[in-house]
C-alpha atoms as a PDB file:
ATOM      1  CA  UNK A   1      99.835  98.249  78.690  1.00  0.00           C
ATOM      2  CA  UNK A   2     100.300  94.756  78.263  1.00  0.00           C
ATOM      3  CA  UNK A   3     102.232  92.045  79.862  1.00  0.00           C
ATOM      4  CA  UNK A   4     104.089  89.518  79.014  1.00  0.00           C
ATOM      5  CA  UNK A   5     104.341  86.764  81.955  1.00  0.00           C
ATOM      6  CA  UNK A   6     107.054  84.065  82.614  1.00  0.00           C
ATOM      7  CA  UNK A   7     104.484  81.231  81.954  1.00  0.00           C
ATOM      8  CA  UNK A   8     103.089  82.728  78.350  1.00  0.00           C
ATOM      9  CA  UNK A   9      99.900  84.472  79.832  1.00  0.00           C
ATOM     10  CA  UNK A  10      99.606  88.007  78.545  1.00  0.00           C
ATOM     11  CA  UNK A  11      97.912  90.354  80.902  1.00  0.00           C
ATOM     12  CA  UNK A  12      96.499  94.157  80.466  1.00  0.00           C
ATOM     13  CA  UNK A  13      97.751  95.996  83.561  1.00  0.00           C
ATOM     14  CA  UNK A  14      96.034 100.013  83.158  1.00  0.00           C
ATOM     15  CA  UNK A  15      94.666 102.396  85.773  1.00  0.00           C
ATOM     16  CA  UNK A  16      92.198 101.624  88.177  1.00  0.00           C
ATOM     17  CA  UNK A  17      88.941 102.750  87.641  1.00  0.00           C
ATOM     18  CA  UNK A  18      85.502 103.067  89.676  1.00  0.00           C
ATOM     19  CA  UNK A  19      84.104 100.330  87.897  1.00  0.00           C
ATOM     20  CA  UNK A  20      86.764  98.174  88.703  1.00  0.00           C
ATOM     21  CA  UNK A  21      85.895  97.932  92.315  1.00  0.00           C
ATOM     22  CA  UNK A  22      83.654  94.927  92.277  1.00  0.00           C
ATOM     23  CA  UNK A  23      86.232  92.857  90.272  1.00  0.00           C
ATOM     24  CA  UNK A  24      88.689  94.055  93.350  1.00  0.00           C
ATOM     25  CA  UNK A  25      86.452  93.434  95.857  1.00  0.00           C
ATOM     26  CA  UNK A  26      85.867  89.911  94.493  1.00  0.00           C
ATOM     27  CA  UNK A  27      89.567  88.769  93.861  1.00  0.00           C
ATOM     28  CA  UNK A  28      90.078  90.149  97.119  1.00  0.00           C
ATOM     29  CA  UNK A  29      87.412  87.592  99.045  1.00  0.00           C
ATOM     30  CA  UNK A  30      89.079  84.941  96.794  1.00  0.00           C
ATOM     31  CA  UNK A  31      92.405  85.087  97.979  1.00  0.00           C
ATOM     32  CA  UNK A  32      94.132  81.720  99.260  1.00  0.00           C
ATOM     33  CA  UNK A  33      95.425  81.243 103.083  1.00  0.00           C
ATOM     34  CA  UNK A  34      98.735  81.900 101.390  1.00  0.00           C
ATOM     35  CA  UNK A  35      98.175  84.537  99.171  1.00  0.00           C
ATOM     36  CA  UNK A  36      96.829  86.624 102.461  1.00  0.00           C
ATOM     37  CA  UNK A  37      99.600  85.304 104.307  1.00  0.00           C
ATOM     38  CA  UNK A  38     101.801  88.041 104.743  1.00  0.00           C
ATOM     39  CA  UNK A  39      98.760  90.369 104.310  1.00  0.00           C
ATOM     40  CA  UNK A  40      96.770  92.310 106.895  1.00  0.00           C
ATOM     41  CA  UNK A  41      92.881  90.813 106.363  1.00  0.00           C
ATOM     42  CA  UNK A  42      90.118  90.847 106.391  1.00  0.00           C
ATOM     43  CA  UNK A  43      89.662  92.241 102.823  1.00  0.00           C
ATOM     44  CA  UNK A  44      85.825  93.193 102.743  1.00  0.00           C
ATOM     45  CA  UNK A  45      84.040  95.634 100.647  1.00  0.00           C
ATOM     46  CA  UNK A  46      83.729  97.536 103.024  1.00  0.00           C
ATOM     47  CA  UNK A  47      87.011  97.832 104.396  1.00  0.00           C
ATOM     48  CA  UNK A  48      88.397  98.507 100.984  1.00  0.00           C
ATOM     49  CA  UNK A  49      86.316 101.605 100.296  1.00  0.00           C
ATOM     50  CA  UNK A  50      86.621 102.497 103.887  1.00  0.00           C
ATOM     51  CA  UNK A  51      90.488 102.425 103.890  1.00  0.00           C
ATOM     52  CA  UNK A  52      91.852 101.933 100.360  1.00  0.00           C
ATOM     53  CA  UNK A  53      89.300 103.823  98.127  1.00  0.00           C
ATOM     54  CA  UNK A  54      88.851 106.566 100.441  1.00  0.00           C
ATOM     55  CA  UNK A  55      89.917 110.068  99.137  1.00  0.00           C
ATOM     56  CA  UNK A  56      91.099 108.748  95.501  1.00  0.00           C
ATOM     57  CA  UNK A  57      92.246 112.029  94.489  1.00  0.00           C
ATOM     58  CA  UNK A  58      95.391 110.703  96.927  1.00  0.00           C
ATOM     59  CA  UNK A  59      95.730 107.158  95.325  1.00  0.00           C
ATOM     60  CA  UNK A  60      97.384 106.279  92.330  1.00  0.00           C
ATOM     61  CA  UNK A  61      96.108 102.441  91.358  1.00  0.00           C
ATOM     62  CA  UNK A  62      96.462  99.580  89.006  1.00  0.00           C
ATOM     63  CA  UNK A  63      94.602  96.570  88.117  1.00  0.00           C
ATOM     64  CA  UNK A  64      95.948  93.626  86.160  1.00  0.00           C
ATOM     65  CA  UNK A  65      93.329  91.647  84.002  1.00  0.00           C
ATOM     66  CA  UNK A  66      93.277  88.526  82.491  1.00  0.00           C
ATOM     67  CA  UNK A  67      90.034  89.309  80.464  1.00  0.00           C
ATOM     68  CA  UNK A  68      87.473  90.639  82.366  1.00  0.00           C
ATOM     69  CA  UNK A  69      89.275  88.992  86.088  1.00  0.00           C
ATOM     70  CA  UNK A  70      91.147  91.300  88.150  1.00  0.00           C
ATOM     71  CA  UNK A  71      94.420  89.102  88.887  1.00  0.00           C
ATOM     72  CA  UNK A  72      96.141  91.998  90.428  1.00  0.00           C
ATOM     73  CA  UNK A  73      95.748  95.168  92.244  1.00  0.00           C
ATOM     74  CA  UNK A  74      98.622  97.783  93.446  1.00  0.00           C
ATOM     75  CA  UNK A  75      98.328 100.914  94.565  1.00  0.00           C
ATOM     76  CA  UNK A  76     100.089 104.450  95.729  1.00  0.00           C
ATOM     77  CA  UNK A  77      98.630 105.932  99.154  1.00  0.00           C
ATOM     78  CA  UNK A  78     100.164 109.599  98.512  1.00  0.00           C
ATOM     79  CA  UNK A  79     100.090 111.736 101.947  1.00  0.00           C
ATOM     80  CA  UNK A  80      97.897 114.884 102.216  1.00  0.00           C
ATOM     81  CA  UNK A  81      99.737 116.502 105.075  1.00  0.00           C
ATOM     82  CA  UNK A  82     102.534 119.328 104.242  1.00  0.00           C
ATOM     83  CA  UNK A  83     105.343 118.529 105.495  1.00  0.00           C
ATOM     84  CA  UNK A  84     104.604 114.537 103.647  1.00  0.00           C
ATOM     85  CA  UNK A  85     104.452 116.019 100.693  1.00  0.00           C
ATOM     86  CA  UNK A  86     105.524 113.815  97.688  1.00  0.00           C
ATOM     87  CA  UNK A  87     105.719 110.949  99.649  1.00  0.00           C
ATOM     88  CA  UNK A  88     103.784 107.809  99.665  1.00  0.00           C
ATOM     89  CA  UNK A  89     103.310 104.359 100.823  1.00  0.00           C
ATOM     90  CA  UNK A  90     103.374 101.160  97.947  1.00  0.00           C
ATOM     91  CA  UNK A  91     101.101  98.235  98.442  1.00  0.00           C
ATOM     92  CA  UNK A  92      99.989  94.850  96.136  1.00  0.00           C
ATOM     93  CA  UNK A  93      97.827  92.148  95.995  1.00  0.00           C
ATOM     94  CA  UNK A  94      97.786  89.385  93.083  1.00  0.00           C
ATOM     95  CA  UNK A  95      95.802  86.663  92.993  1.00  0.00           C
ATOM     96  CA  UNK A  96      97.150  83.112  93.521  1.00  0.00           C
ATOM     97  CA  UNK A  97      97.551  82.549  90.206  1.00  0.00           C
ATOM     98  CA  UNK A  98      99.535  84.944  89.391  1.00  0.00           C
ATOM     99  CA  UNK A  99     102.747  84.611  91.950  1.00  0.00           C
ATOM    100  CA  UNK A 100     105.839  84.122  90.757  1.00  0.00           C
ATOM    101  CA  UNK A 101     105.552  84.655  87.057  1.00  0.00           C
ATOM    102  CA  UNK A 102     106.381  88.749  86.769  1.00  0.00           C
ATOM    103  CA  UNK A 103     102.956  90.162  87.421  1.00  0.00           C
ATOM    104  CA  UNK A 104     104.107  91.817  90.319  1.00  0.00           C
ATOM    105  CA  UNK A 105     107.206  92.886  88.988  1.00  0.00           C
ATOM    106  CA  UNK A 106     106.095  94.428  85.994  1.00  0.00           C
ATOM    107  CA  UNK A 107     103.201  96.454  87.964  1.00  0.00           C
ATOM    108  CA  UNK A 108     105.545  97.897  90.840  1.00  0.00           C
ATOM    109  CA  UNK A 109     107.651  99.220  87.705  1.00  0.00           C
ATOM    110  CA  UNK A 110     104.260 100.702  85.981  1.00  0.00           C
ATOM    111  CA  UNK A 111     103.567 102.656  89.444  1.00  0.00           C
ATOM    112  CA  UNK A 112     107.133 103.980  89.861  1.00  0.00           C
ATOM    113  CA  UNK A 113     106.464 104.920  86.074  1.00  0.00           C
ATOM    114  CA  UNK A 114     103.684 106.484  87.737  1.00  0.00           C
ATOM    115  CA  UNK A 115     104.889 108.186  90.341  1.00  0.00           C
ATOM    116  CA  UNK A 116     107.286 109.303  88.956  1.00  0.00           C
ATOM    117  CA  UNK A 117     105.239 111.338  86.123  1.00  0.00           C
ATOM    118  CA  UNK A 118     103.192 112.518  88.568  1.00  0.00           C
ATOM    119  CA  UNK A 119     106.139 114.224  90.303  1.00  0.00           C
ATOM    120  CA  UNK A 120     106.286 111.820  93.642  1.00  0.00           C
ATOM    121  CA  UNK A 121     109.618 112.258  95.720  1.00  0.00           C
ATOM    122  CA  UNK A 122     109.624 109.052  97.908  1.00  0.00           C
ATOM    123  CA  UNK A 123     107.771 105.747  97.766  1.00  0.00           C
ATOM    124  CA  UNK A 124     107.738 103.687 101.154  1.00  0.00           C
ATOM    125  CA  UNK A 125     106.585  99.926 101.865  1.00  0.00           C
ATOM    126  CA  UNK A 126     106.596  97.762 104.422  1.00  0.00           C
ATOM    127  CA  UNK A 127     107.272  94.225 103.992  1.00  0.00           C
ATOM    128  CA  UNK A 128     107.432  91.175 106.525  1.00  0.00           C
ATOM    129  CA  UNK A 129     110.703  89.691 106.459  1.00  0.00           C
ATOM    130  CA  UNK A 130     109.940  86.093 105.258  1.00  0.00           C
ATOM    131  CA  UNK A 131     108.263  87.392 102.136  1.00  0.00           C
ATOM    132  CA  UNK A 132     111.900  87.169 100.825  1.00  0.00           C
ATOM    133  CA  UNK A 133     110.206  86.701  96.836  1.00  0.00           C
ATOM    134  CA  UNK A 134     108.532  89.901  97.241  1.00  0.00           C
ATOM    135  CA  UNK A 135     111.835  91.791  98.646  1.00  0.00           C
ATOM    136  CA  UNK A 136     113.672  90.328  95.836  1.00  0.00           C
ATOM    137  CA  UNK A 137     110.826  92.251  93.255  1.00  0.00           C
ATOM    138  CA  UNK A 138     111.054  95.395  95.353  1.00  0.00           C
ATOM    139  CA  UNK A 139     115.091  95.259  95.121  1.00  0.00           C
ATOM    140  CA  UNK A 140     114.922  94.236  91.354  1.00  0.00           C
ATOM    141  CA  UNK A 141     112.682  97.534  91.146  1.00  0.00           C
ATOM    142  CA  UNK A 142     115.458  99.514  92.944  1.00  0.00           C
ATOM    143  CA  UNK A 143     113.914 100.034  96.786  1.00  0.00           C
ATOM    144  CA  UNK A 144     116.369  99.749  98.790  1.00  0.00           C
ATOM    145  CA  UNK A 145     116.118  98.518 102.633  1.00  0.00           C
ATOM    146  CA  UNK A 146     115.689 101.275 104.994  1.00  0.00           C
ATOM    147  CA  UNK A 147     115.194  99.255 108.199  1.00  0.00           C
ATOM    148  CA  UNK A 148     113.994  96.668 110.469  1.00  0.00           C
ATOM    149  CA  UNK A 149     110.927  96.538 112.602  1.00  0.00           C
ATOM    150  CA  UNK A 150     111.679  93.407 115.030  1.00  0.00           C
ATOM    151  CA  UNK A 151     108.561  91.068 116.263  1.00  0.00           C
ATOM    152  CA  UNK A 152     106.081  93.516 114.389  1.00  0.00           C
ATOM    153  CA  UNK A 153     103.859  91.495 112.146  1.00  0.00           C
ATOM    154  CA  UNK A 154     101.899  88.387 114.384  1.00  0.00           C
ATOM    155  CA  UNK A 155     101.613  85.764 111.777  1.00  0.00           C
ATOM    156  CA  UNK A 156      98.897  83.026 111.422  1.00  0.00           C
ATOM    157  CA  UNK A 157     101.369  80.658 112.574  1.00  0.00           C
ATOM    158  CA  UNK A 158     101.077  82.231 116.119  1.00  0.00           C
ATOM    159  CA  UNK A 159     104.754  83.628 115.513  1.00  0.00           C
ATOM    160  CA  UNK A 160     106.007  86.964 115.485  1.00  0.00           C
ATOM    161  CA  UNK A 161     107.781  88.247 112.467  1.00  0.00           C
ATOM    162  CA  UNK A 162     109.704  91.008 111.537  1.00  0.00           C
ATOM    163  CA  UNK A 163     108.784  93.770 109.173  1.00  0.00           C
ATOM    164  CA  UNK A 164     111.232  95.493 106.686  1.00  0.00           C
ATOM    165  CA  UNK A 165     111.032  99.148 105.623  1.00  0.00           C
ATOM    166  CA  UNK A 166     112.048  99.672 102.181  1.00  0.00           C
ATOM    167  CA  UNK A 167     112.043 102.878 100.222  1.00  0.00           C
ATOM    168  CA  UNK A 168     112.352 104.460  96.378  1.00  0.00           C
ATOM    169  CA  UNK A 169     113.513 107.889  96.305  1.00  0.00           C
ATOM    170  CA  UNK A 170     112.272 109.345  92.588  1.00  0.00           C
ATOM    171  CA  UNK A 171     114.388 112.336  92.372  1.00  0.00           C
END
C-alpha cells in the first residue's frame, strides 16, 4: 500500500520479506542517538536474526520504503505457547527521517489490519513513558493504557524511566 506522509513524501509500506533483511539490518546500524533513544540497542545483524527474525512463521512484519531504503520496520511477535494463544507483542522502528510525519501511524494501523485478518485476539506493547509522541500514535490507533511499570527502563541519561503497558484487544 502506499502512503501518504504529512510532509508530501509518499512511501510503499508492504510485508516484510527475506530479502528485506539487509535493508533492515542497515537502517537499523543507521539509527540516530535519538531515534534509539527510547529503544533497547544494540541493533546488530546478528541480534536481529537471533531475536527478531527467529521463528518467522510467529512474526507478522512490515517495512516502509522510500525507493529501495527501508525507512521503517514494525512488527507482530505472536506467542507459540497455548494458553498465549492469539496474543502478541507490537514493536517499531523508523528511521530519523521519518518521525513525526504519519509513518508510524499509518503502519501500526496496517498491522492491526493485519492482525486482525489473521485472527489475533490481543496486541501488547510496551512503551517508556516520555515517548509521549509515540503513546499519542498508539492511542490514536485505539491501545489503550493497561499499566505502569515504575523505574523500569535505565535511560542514556543515567535516569530511570518508567515503562507503560498498553494493549489492543481485536475481538
Amino acid at each position: 500500500m502506499k502512503v501518504r506522509l504529512k510532509d508530501g513524501r509518499e512511501l510503499v509500506v508492504r510485508r516484510f520479506t527475506e530479502g528485506d533483511k539487509d535493508g533492515v539490518a542497515e537502517m537499523m546500524a543507521s539509527l540516530s542517538d535519538e531515534a534509539l533513544k527510547w529503544g533497547v540497542p544494540p541493533y546488530t545483524r546478528e541480534r536481529l536474526e537471533r531475536g527478531w527474525w527467529s521463528r518467522m512463521e510467529n512474526v507478522t512484519a512490515l517495512v516502509a520504503l522510500d525507493g529501495d531504503r527501508v525507512a521503517g520496520y514494525a512488527g507482530l511477535r505472536k506467542f507459540s505457547h497455548p494458553r498465549r494463544r492469539g496474543a502478541s507483542d507490537y514493536l517499531i522502528y523508523l528511521y530519523q527521517d521519518y518521525h513525526n510525519v504519519g509513518l508510524g501511524t499509518a503502519m501500526t494501523r496496517r498491522i492491526v489490519e493485519l492482525a486482525s485478518k489473521e485472527g489475533l485476539h490481543r496486541i501488547g506493547l510496551s512503551v517508556v513513558a516520555d515517548n509521549e509522541i509515540a503513546i499519542r500514535v498508539y492511542e490514536k490507533v485505539g491501545f489503550v493504557v493497561e499499566g505502569v511499570l515504575r523505574d523500569a527502563y535505565f535511560g542514556d541519561d543515567g535516569r530511570y524511566h518508567d515503562e507503560v503497558h498498553m494493549g489492543l484487544i481485536l475481538g
